[in-house]
Protein backbone atom coordinates (compact mmCIF):
# COMPACT_ATOMS: atom_id res chain seq x y z
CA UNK A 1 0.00 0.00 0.00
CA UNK A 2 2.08 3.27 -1.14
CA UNK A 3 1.48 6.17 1.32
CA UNK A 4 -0.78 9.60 -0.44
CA UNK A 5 -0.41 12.80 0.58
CA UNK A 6 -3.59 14.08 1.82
CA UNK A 7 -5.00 17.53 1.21
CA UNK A 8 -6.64 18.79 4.50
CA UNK A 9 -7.83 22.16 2.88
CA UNK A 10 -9.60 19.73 0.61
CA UNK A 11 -11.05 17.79 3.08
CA UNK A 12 -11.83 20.57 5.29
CA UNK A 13 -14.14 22.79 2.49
CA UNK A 14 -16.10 18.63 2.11
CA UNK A 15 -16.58 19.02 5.51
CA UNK A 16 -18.15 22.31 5.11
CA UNK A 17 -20.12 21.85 2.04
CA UNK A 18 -21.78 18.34 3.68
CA UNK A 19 -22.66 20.63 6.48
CA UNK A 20 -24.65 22.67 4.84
CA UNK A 21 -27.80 21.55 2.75
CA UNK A 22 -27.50 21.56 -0.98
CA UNK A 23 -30.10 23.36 -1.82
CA UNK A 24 -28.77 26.24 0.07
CA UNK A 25 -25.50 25.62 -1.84
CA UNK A 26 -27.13 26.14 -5.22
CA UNK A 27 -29.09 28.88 -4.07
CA UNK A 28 -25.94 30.43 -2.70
CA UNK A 29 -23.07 29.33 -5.19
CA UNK A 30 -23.34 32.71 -6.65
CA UNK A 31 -24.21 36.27 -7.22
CA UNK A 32 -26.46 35.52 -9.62
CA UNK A 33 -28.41 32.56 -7.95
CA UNK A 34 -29.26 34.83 -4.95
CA UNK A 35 -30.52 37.63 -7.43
CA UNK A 36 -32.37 34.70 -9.16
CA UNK A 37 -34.07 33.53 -5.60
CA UNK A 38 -34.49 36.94 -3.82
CA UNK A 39 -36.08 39.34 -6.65
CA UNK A 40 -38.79 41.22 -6.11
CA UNK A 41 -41.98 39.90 -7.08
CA UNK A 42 -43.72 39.86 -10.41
CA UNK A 43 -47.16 41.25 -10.04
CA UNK A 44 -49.32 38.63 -11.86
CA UNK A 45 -52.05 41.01 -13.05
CA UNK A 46 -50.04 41.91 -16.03
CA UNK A 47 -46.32 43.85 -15.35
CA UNK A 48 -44.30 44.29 -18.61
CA UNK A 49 -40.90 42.78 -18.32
CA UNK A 50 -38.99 46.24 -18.26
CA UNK A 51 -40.43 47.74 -15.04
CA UNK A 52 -39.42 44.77 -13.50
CA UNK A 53 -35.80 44.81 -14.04
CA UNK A 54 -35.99 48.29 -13.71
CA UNK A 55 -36.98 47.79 -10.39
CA UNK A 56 -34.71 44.98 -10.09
CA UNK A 57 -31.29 47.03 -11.20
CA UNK A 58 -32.78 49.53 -8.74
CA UNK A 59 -32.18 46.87 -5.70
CA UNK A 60 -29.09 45.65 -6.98
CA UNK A 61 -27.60 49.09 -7.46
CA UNK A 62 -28.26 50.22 -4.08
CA UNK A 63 -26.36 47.55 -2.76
CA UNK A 64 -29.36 44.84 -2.00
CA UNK A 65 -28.10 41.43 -3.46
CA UNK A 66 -24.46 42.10 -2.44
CA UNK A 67 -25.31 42.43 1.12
CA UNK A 68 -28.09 39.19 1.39
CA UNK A 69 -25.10 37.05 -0.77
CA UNK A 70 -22.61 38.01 2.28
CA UNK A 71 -25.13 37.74 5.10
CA UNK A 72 -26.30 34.50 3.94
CA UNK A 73 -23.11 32.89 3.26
CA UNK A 74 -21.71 34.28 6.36
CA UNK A 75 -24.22 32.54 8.35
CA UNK A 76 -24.30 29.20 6.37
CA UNK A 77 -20.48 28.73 6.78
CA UNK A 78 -20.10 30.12 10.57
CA UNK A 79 -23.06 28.88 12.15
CA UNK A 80 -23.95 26.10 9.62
CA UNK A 81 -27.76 27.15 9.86
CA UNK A 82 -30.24 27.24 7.21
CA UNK A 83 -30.27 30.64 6.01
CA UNK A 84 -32.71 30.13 2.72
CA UNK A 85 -35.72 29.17 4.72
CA UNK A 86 -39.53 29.41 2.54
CA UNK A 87 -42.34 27.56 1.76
CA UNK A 88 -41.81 24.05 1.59
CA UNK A 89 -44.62 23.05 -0.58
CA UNK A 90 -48.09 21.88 0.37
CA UNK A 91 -47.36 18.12 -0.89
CA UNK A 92 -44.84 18.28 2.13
CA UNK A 93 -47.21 19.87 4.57
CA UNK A 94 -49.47 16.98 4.04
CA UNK A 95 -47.45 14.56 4.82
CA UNK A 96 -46.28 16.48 7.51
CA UNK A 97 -49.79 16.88 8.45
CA UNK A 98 -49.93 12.99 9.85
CA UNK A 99 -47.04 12.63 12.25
CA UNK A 100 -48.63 12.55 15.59
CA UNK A 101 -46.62 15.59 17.67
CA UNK A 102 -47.64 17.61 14.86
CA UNK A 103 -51.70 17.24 15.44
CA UNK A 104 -51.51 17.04 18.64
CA UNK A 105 -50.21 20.58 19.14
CA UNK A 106 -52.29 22.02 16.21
CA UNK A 107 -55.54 19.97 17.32
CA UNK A 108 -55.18 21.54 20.86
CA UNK A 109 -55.04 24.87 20.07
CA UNK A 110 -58.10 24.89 17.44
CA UNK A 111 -60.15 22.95 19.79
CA UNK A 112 -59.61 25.36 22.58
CA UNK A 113 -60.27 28.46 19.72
CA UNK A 114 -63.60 27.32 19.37
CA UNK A 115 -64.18 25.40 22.40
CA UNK A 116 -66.39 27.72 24.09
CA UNK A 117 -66.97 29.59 20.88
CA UNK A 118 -68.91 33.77 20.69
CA UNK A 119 -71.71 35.33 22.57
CA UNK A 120 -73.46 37.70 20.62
CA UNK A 121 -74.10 40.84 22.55
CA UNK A 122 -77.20 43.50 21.24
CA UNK A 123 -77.91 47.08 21.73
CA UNK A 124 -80.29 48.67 23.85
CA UNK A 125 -83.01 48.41 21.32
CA UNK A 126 -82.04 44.81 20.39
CA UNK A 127 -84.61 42.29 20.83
CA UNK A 128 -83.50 39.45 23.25
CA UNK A 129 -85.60 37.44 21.21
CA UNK A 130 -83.47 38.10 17.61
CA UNK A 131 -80.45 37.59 19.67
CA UNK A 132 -81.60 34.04 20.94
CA UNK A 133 -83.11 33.19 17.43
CA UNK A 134 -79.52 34.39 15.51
CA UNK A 135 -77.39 32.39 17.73
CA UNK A 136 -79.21 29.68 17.20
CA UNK A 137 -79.14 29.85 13.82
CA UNK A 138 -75.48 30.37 13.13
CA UNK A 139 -75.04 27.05 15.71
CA UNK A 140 -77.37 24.51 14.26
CA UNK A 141 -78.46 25.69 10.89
CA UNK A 142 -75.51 27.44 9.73
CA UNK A 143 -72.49 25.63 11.86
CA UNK A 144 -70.15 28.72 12.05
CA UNK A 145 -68.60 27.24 15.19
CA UNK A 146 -67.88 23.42 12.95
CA UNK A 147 -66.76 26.04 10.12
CA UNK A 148 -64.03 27.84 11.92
CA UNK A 149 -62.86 24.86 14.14
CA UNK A 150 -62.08 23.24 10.72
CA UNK A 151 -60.65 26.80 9.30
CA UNK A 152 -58.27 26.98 12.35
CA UNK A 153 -57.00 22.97 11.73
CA UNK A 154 -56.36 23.71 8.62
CA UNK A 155 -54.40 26.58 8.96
CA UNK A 156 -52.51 25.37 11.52
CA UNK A 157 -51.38 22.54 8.67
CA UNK A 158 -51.44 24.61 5.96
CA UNK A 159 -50.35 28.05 6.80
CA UNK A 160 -53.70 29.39 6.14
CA UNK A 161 -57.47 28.43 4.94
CA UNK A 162 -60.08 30.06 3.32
CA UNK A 163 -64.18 30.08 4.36
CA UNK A 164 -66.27 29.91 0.95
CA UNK A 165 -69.29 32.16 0.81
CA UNK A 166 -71.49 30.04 -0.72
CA UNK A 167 -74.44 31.43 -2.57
CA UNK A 168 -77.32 31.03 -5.21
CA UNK A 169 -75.01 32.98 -8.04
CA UNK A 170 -72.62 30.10 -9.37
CA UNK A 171 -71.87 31.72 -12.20
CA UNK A 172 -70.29 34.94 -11.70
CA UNK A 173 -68.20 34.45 -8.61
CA UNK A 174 -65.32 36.71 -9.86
CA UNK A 175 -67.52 39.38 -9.07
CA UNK A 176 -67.76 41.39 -5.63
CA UNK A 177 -69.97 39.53 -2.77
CA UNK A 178 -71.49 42.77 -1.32
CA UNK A 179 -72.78 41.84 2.61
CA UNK A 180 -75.07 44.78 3.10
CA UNK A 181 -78.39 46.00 3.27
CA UNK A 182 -78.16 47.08 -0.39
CA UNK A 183 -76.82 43.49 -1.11
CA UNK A 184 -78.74 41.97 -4.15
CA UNK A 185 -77.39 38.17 -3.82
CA UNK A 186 -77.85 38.07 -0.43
CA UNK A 187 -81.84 38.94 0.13
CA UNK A 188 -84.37 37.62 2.62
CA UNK A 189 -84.56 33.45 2.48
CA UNK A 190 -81.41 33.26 -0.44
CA UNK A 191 -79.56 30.05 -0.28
CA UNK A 192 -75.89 30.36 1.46
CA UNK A 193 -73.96 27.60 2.90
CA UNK A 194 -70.16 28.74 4.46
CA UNK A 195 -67.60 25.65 2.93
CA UNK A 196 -63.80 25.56 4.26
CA UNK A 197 -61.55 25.36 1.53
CA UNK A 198 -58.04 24.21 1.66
CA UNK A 199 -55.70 26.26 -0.23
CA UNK A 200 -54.07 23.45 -1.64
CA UNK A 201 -56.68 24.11 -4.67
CA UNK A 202 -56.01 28.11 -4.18
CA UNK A 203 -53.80 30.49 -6.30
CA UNK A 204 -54.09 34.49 -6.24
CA UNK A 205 -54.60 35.45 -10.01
CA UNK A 206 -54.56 39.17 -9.45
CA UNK A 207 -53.08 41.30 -6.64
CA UNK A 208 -50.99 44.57 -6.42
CA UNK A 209 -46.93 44.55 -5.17
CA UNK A 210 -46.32 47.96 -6.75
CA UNK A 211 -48.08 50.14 -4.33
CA UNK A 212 -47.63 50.09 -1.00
CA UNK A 213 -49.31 52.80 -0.45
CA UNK A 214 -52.75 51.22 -1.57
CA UNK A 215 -54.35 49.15 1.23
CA UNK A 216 -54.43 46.33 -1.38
CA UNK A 217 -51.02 46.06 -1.35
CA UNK A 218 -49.68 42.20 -1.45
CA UNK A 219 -53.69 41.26 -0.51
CA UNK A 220 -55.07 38.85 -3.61
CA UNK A 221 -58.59 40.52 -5.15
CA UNK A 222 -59.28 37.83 -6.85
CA UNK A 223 -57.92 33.83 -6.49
CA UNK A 224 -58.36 30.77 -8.64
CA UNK A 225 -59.89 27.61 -7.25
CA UNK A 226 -59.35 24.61 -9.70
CA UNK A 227 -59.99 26.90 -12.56
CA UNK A 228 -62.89 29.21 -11.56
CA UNK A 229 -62.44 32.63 -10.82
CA UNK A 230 -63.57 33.98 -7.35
CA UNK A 231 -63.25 36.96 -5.39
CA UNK A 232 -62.03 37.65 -2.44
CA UNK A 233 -65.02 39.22 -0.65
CA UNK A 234 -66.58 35.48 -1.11
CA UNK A 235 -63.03 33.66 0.10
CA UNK A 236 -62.59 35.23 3.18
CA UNK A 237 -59.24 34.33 4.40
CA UNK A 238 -58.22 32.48 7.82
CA UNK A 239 -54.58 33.55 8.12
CA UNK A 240 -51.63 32.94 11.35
CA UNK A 241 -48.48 33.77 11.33
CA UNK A 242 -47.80 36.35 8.73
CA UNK A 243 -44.83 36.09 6.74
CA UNK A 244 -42.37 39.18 5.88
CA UNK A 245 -43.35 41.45 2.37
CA UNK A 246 -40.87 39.77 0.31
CA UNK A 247 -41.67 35.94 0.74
CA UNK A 248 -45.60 36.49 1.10
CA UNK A 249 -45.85 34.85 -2.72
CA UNK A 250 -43.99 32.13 -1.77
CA UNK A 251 -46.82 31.36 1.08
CA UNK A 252 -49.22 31.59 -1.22
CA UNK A 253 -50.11 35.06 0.28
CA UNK A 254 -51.06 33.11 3.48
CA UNK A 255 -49.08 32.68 6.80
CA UNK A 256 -46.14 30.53 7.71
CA UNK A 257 -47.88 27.16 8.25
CA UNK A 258 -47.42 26.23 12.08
CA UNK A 259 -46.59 22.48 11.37
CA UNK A 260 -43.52 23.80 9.28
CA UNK A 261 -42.18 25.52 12.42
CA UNK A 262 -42.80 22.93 14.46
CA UNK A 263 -41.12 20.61 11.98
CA UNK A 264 -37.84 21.02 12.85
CA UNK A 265 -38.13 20.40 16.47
CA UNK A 266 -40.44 17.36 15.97
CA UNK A 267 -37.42 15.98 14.17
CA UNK A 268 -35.14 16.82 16.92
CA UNK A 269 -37.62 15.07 19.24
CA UNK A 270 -37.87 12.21 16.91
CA UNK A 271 -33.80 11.71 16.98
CA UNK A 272 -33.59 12.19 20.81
CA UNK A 273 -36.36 9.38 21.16
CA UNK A 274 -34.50 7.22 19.00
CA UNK A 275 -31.38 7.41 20.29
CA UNK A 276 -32.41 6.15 23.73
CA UNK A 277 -34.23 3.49 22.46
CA UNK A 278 -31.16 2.50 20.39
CA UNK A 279 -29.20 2.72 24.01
CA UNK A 280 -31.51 0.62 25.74
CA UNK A 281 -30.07 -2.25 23.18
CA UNK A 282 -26.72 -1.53 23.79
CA UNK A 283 -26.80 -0.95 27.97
CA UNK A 284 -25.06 -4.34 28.50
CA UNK A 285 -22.55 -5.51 26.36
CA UNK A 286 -20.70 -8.76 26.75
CA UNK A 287 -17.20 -9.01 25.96
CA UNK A 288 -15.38 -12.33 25.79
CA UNK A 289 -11.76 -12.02 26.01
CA UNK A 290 -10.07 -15.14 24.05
CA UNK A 291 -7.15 -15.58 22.04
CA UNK A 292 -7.59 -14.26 18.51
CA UNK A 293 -4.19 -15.10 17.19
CA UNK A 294 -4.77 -18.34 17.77
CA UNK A 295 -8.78 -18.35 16.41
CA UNK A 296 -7.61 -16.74 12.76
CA UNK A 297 -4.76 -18.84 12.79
CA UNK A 298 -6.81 -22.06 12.81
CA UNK A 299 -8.77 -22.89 9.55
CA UNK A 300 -11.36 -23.93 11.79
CA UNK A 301 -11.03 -20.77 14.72
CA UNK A 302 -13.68 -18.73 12.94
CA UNK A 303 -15.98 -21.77 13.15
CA UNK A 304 -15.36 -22.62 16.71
CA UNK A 305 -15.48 -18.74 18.17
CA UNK A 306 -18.99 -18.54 16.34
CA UNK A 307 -20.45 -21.75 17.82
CA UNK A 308 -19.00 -20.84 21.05
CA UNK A 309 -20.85 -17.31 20.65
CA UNK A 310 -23.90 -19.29 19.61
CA UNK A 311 -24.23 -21.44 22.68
CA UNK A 312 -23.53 -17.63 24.73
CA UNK A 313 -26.52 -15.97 23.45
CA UNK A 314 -28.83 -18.70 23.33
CA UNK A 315 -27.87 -19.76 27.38
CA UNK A 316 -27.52 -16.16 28.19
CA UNK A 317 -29.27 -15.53 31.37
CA UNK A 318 -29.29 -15.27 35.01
CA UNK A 319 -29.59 -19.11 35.30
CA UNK A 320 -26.74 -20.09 32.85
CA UNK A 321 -22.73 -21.16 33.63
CA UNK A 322 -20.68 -20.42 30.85
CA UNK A 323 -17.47 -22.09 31.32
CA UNK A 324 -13.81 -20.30 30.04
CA UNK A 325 -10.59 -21.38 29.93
CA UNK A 326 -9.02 -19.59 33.06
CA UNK A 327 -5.38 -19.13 31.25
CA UNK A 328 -6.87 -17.43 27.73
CA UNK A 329 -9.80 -16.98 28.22
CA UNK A 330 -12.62 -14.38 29.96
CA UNK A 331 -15.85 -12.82 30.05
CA UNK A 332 -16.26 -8.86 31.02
CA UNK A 333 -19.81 -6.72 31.29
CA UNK A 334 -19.78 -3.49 30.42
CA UNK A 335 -22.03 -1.75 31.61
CA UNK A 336 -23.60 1.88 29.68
CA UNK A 337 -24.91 4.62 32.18
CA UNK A 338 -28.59 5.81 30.76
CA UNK A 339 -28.54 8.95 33.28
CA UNK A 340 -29.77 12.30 31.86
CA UNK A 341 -31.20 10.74 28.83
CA UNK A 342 -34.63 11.16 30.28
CA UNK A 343 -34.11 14.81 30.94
CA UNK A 344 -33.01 15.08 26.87
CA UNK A 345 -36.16 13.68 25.73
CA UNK A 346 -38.24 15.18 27.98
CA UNK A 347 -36.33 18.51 27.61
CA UNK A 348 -37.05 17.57 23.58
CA UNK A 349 -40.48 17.33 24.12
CA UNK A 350 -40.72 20.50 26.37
CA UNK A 351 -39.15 22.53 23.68
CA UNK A 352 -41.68 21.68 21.33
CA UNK A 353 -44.72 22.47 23.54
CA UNK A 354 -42.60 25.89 24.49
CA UNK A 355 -42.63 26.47 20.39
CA UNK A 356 -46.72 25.87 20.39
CA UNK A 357 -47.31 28.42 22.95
CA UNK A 358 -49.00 25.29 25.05
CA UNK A 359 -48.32 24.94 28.74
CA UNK A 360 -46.94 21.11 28.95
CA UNK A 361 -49.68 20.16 31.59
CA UNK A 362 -52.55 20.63 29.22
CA UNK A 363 -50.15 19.03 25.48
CA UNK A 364 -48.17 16.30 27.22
CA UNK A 365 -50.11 15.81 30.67
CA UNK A 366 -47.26 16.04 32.04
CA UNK A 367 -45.17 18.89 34.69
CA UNK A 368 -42.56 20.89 33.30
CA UNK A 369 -38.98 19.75 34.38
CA UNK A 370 -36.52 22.83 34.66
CA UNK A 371 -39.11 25.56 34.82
CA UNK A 372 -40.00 27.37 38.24
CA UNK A 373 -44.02 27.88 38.44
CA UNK A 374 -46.78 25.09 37.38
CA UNK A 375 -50.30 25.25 37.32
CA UNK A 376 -53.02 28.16 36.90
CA UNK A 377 -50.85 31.12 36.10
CA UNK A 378 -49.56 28.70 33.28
CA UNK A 379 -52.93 27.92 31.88
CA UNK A 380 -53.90 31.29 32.36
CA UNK A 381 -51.55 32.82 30.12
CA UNK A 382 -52.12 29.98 27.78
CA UNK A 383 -55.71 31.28 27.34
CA UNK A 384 -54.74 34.73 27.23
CA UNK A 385 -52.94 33.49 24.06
CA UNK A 386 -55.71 31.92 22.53
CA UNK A 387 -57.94 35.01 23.34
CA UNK A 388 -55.31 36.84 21.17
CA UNK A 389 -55.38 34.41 18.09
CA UNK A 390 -59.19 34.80 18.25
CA UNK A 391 -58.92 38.18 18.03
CA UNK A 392 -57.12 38.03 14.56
CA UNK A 393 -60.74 36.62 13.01
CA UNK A 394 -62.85 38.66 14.69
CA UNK A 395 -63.68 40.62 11.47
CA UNK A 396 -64.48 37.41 9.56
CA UNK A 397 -66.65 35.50 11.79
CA UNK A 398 -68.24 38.74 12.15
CA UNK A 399 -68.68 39.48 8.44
CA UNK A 400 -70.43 35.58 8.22
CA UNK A 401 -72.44 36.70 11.04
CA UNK A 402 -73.71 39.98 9.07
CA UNK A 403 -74.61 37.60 5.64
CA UNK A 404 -76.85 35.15 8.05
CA UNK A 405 -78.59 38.37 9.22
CA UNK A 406 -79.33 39.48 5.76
CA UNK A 407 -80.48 36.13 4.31
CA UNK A 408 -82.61 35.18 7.50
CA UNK A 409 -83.92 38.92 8.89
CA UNK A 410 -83.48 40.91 5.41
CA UNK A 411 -81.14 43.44 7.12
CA UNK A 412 -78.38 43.82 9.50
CA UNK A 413 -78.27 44.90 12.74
CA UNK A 414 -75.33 47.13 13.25
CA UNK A 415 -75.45 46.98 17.23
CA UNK A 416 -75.47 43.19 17.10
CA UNK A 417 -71.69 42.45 17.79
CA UNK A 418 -70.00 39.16 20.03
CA UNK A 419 -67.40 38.57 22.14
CA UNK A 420 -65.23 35.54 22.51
CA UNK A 421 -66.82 33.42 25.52
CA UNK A 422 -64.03 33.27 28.08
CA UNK A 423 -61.77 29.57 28.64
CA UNK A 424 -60.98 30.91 32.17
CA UNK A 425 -64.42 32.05 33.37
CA UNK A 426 -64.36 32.45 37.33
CA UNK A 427 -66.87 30.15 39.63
CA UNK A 428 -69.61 31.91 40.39
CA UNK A 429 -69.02 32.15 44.29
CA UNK A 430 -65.67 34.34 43.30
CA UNK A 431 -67.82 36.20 40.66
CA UNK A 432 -70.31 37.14 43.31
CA UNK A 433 -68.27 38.37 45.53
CA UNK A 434 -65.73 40.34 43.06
CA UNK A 435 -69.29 41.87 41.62
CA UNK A 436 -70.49 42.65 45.54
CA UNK A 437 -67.16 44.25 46.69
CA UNK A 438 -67.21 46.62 43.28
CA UNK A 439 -71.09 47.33 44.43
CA UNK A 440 -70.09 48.71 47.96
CA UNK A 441 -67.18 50.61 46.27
CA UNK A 442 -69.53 52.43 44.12
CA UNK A 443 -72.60 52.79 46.36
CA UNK A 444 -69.79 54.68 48.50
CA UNK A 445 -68.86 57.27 46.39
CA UNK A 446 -72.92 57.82 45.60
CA UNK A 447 -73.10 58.04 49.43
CA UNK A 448 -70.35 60.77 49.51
CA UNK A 449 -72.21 62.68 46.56
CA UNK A 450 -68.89 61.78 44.14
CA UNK A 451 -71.61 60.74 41.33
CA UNK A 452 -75.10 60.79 40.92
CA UNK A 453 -77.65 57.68 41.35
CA UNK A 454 -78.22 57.48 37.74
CA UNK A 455 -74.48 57.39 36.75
CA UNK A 456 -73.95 54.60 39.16
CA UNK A 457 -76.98 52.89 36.87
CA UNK A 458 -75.05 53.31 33.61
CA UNK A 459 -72.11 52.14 35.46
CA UNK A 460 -73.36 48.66 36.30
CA UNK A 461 -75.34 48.42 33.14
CA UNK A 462 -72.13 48.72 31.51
CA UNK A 463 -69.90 46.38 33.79
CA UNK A 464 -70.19 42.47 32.10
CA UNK A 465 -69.20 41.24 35.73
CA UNK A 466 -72.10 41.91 37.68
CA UNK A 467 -74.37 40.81 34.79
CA UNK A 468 -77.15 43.73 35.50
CA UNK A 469 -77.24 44.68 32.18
CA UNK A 470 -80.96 43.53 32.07
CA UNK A 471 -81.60 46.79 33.95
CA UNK A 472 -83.54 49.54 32.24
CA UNK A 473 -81.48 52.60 31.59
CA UNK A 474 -84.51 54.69 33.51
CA UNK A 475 -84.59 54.34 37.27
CA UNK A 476 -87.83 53.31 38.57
CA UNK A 477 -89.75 56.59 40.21
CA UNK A 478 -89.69 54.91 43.90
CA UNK A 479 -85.85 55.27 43.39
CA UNK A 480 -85.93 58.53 41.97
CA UNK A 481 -87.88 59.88 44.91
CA UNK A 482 -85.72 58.12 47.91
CA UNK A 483 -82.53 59.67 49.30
CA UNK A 484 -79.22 57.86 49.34
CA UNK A 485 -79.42 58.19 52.58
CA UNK A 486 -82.39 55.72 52.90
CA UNK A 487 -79.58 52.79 51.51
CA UNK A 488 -77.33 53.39 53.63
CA UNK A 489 -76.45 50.53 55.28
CA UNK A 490 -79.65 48.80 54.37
CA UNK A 491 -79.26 45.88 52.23
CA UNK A 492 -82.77 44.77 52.61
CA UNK A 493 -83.65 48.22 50.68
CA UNK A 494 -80.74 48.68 48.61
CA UNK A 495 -81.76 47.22 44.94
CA UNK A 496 -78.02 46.36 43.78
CA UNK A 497 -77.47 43.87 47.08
CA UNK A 498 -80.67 42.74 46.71
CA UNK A 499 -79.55 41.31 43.47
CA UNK A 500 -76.18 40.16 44.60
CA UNK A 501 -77.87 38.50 47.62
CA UNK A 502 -80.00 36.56 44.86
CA UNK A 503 -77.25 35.94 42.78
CA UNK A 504 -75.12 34.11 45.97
CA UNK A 505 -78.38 32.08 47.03
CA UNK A 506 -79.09 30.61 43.24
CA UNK A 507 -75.34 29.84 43.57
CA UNK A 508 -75.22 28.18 47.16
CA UNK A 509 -78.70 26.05 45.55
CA UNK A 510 -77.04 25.31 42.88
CA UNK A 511 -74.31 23.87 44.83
CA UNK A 512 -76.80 22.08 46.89
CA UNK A 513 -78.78 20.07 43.86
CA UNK A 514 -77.01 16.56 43.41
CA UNK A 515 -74.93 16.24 40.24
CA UNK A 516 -76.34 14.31 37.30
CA UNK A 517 -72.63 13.46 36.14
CA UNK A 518 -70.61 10.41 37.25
């Protein structure tokens, strides 16, 4: 064998090029490719060629592509991340969609977003009546809450998912779905069904990235489902985690899906989990100490050592002899320590919860290793963090509200509104007493002549926790005509503890009445 000369600067820039994925390489091998990956976008409505490499040379001039080639390369050869991250594809996504970790973070938080679902609220010339009939309505005829629990999976998955405005015109859906009183497609007892469709079948065929200054700007007007046209107004979008200006076509003008980011720790998980299970087949090894010279020398050694090793594995347990020759032979167990690889995998699967915003209690069932404070504050600012994703499609829920008003009451209420029904909701023998204690605090400063009885009436009409807003904005005249003075320190009297005194004893009843669940 004749000795080579090896070339460690060669070796070394392998070792850096494995290290690194190759797409990034490609992406990344030149000037050019990163102009070719990072130009602006091509507005698909129609730009001519020239104003885009105008705009183009503009970027490049000012310095744009020189700076993301360094950055990018910097941190792909010092750090050895991933610095071209985008859309991986929706083929990908669903078969990312079926590893278990993955659902189970994304089906927990959509099941808590619409878990407890709205509450719609009226003005004061509402009728409790509508209000009763319309929430019915969108629950059992219309299935708003079914439609958005399946809008919020899906975007989880998919980055984003769209809620179909189905209606009686099935020919013309490129053209504006108008939801208001002057609506023509959406009259008294029209046909409209609300379908969840996966943007999978979804492409934006006309949207504006010239002008930021328009409030279109990088919002699709009109998409393409599986070669019909329709417009936005009747695919109202169910979007998370907004992606920056310049890659929002590569997310299909959606959100960074949430099983992509959780993708890469999943896989982290995966490894950790596999590792240790790979250990526990390798915690006890046996070694046999023998002569080898002697075994290889032998034309029949190999065949001897192997029927020897035979016998070993097949008698191998706590009830076997094996015999050895005490002058060249032995037997050794090695023993491999499995401390701390619990604490990896569970650390793992911590990080990946920590990622999903989800207290590990209420993902994993399990407590949180490493971390100082368990229990309600944790679940508390878990639902404070649902309340917030609700929030983002408020306006859309709200809009399907408005077009089951028009089709079932011929007109829209503007004062009907809801509110997100609380995950967190305080027992009512806390809620009685935080409403009570606000009562005396109030009924003090009428006492002291700070406000007037009838602004302490608005006051409590207006406050959702002590749940007076049945009272009629006019005080009664027996109230009008009696002194604060005749309350004072009478609770049989005073109106507002009568109430709170009615509140506590349907409570402690309540609490009395035996429980119909096993």
């Amino acid at each position: 064998m004749t000795d080579k000369k090896i070339d460690y600067e060669v070796l070394q820039a392998l070792n850096e090029s494995l290290m690194i994925p190759r797409r990034t390489v490609n992406s990344l091998s030149n000037l050019e490719a990163v102009k070719k990956a990072f130009c602006l976008p091509v507005n698909a409505s129609g730009i001519k060629e020239e104003e885009r490499l105008a705009m183009d040379s503009a970027f490049d001039s000012a310095g744009g592509f020189d700076a993301i080639y360094g950055s990018l390369t910097q941190h792909a050869t010092e750090l050895g991340q991933y610095p071209l991250t985008s859309f991986i594809g929706y083929g990908a996504l669903q078969q990312v969609a079926q590893q278990g970790m993955i659902r189970a973070c994304i089906q927990t938080v959509a099941d808590d977003m619409s878990r407890k679902w709205i509450e719609l609220k009226g003005g004061e010339d509402t009728d409790t009546e509508t209000l009763n009939t319309l929430t019915d309505l969108i629950n059992r005829k219309y299935h708003l809450r079914e439609v958005f629990h399946d809008a919020f999976t899906t975007t989880g998955y998919m980055g984003g998912a769209f809620v179909y405005l189905k209606t009686a015109n099935k020919d013309k859906t490129e053209l504006p779905l108008v939801i208001s009183d002057m609506s023509a497609e959406l009259e008294k007892d029209a046909p409209l069904k609300f379908i969840v469709v996966d943007p999978v079948n979804v492409s934006p065929i006309d949207y504006n990235c010239t002008d930021p200054l328009e409030s279109d700007y990088m919002k699709p007007n009109k998409w393409i489902v599986l070669s019909r046209i329709v417009h936005s107004s009747r695919m109202l979008s169910v979007i998370d985690n907004v992606p920056p200006t310049l890659l929002k076509p590569n997310y299909n003008f959606l959100g960074i899906p949430q099983a992509q980011i959780l993708w890469d720790y999943v896989m982290h998980f995966n490894q950790c989990r596999a590792s240790t299970a790979k250990l526990l087949n390798k915690i006890a090894l046996l070694n046999v100490q023998t002569d080898m010279d002697s075994v290889m020398q032998d034309p029949h050694g190999v065949e001897m050592l192997d029927q020897k090793m035979d016998i070993l594995s097949r008698y191998r347990d706590n009830d076997s002899v094996f015999v050895t020759d005490k002058d060249s032979e032995g037997l050794q167990n090695i023993q491999t320590s499995t401390a701390g690889c619990t604490d990896i995998v569970r650390q793992a699967l911590e990080m990946i919860a920590s990622i999903n915003r989800t207290p590990a209690v209420k993902l994993l069932g399990i407590s949180p290793s490493g971390f100082n404070a368990t229990g309600e504050s944790d679940i508390r600012n878990y639902y404070d963090y649902i309340h917030s994703k609700q929030e983002l499609h408020h306006d859309t829920i709200q809009k399907c509200i408005e077009a089951v008003e028009l089709v079932e009451f011929g007109h829209i209420d503007p004062a009907i509104h809801f509110e997100f029904a609380p995950l967190d909701e305080e027992n009512k023998a806390s809620k009685a007493m935080t409403a009570q204690t606000k009562i005396g605090a109030l009924t003090q400063l009428v006492d002291r002549q700070v406000m007037s009885a009838e602004e302490l009436r608005d006051i409590v009409r207006a406050d959702s926790d002590l749940d007076l807003q049945s009272l009629d904005a006019e005080m009664p005249e027996e109230l009008q005509q009696a002194e604060p003075q005749d309350f004072e320190n009478s609770d049989e009297q005073n109106p507002f503890a009568q109430m709170l005194a009615q509140q506590n004893n349907e409570h402690e009843e309540s609490q009395d009445l035996p429980s119909d669940r096993g």
